[in-house]
Structures are given as structure tokens and as C-alpha cells.
Protein backbone atom coordinates (compact mmCIF):
# COMPACT_ATOMS: atom_id res chain seq x y z
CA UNK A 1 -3.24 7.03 -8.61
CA UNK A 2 -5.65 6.66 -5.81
CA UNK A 3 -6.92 3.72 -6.46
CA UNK A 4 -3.75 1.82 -7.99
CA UNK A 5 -2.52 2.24 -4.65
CA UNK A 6 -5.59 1.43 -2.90
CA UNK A 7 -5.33 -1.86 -5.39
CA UNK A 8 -1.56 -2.64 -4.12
CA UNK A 9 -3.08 -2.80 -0.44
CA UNK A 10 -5.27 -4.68 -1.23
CA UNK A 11 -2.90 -7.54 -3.29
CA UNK A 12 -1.15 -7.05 0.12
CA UNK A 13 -3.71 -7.68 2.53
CA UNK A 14 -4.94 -11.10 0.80
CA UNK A 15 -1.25 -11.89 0.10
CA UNK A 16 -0.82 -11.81 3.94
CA UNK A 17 -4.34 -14.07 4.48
CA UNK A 18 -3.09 -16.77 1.95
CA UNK A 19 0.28 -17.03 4.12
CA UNK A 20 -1.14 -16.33 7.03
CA UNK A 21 -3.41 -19.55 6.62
CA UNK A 22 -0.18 -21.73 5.81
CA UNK A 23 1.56 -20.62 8.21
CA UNK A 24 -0.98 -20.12 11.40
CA UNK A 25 1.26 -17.39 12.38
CA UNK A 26 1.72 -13.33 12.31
CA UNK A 27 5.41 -12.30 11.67
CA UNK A 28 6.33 -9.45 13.30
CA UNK A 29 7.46 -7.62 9.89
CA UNK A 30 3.69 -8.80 8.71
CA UNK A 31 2.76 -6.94 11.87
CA UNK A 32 4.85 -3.77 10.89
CA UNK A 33 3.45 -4.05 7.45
CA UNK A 34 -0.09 -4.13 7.93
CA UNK A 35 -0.93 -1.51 10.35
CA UNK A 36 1.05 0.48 8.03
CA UNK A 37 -1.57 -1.04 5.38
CA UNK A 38 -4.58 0.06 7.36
CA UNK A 39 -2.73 3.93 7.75
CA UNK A 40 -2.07 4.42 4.35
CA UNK A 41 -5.43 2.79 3.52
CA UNK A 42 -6.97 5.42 5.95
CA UNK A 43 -4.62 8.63 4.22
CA UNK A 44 -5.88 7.76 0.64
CA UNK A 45 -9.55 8.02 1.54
CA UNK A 46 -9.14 10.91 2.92
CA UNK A 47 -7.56 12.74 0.10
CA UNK A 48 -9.75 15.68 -0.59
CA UNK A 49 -11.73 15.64 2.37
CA UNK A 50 -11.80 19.25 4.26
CA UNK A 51 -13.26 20.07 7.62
CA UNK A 52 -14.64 22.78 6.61
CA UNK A 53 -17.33 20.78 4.43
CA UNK A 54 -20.55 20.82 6.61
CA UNK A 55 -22.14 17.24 6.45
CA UNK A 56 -25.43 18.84 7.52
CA UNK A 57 -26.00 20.94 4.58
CA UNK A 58 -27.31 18.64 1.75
CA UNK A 59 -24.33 18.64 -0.88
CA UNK A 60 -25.19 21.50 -3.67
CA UNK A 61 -21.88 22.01 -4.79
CA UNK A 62 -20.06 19.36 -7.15
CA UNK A 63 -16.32 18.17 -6.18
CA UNK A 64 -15.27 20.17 -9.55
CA UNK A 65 -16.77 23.19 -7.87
CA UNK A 66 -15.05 22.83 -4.73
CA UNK A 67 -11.36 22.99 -6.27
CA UNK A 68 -9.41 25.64 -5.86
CA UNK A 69 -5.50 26.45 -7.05
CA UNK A 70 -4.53 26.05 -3.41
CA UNK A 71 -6.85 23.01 -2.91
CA UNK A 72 -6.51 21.22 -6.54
CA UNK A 73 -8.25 17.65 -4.71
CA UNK A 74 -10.52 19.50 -2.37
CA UNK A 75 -13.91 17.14 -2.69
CA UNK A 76 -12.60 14.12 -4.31
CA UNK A 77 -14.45 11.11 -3.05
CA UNK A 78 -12.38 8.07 -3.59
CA UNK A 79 -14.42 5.04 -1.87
CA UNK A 80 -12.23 1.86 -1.76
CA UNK A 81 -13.39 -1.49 -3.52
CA UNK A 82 -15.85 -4.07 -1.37
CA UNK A 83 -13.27 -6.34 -1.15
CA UNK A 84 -10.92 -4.04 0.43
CA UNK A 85 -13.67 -3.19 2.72
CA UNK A 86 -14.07 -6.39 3.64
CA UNK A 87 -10.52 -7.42 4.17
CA UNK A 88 -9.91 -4.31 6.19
CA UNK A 89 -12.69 -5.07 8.37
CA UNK A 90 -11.50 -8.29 8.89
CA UNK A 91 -8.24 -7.30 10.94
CA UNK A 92 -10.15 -5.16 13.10
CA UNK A 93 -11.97 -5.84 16.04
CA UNK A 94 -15.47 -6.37 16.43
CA UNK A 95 -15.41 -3.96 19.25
CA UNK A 96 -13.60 -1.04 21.47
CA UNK A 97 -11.30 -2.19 23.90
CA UNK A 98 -13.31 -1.81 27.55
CA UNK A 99 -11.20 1.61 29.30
CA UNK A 100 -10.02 0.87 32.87
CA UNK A 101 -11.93 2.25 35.45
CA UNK A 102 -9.00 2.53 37.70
């Protein structure tokens, strides 16, 4: 279900490219829509994910081993197609916003 979802974001995402270069402009439901997009784009690859992995330790344990009744997705690794990456990356900047030293 993961990635059906992950699919329908991405249909959306190009859908808004294709009229975005008709029309030259972002509508403000586009707007609305998209960084909604990017959020629920964000949500579904973190499904299974748990802080209390430890990234430093090399990964002994499989993602079937790491389920639990309480945690039934704990370890899942759902990485999102190329093109998705690439279309999300895209409507981001290149950079952070420069903080105000005042």
C-alpha cells in the first residue's frame, strides 16, 4: 500500500509539471496540494522507522526480526522510485534559507 500511494504522488507531482508548463503559473490550491505531497511523501518513508534503531551498529538483525505485535512495521524500508526522487527534489531548494542575524 506503500508504494501505490507513493505511485499516486508521484502521477500528482508530474501532473502538476505538465500544467504547470502550460500555464507558467502556481495556483494557490496547487500550492496547498503539493506541500501536502511532499508531507505525505515524507510520512510513508518513514513507516517503520524507530529511533531506537542505532545507525552506528552495522545492521545484524533483518526487518522480519525487528517486528513485534505492538510494532507489526517496525524496520520496513520502503525507498521511493528515482523518479519520485527526482521530482521531489525538484520543488525544493538548492539551499537553506540564510537565518537573520538580527
Amino acid at each position: 500500500w506503500i508504494n501505490a500511494l507513493l505511485d499516486r504522488c508521484e502521477c500528482a507531482i508530474e501532473s502538476w509539471l505538465s500544467s504547470l508548463s502550460r500555464h507558467g503559473r502556481i495556483e494557490t490550491d496547487d500550492e496547498r496540494l503539493l506541500t501536502r505531497i511532499l508531507f505525505c511523501i515524507g510520512e510513508l518513508t518513514m513507516v517503520g522507522f524507530s529511533s531506537q534503531q542505532d545507525t552506528l551498529q552495522p545492521r545484524t538483525k533483518s526487518a522480519r526480526d525487528m517486528v513485534t505485535d505492538k510494532e507489526p512495521v517496525r524496520g520496513l524500508i520502503v525507498r521511493p522510485s528515482n523518479r519520485l526522487i527526482h521530482l521531489v527534489k525538484l520543488m525544493l531548494p538548492t539551499t537553506m534559507p540564510i537565518t537573520s542575524v538580527n
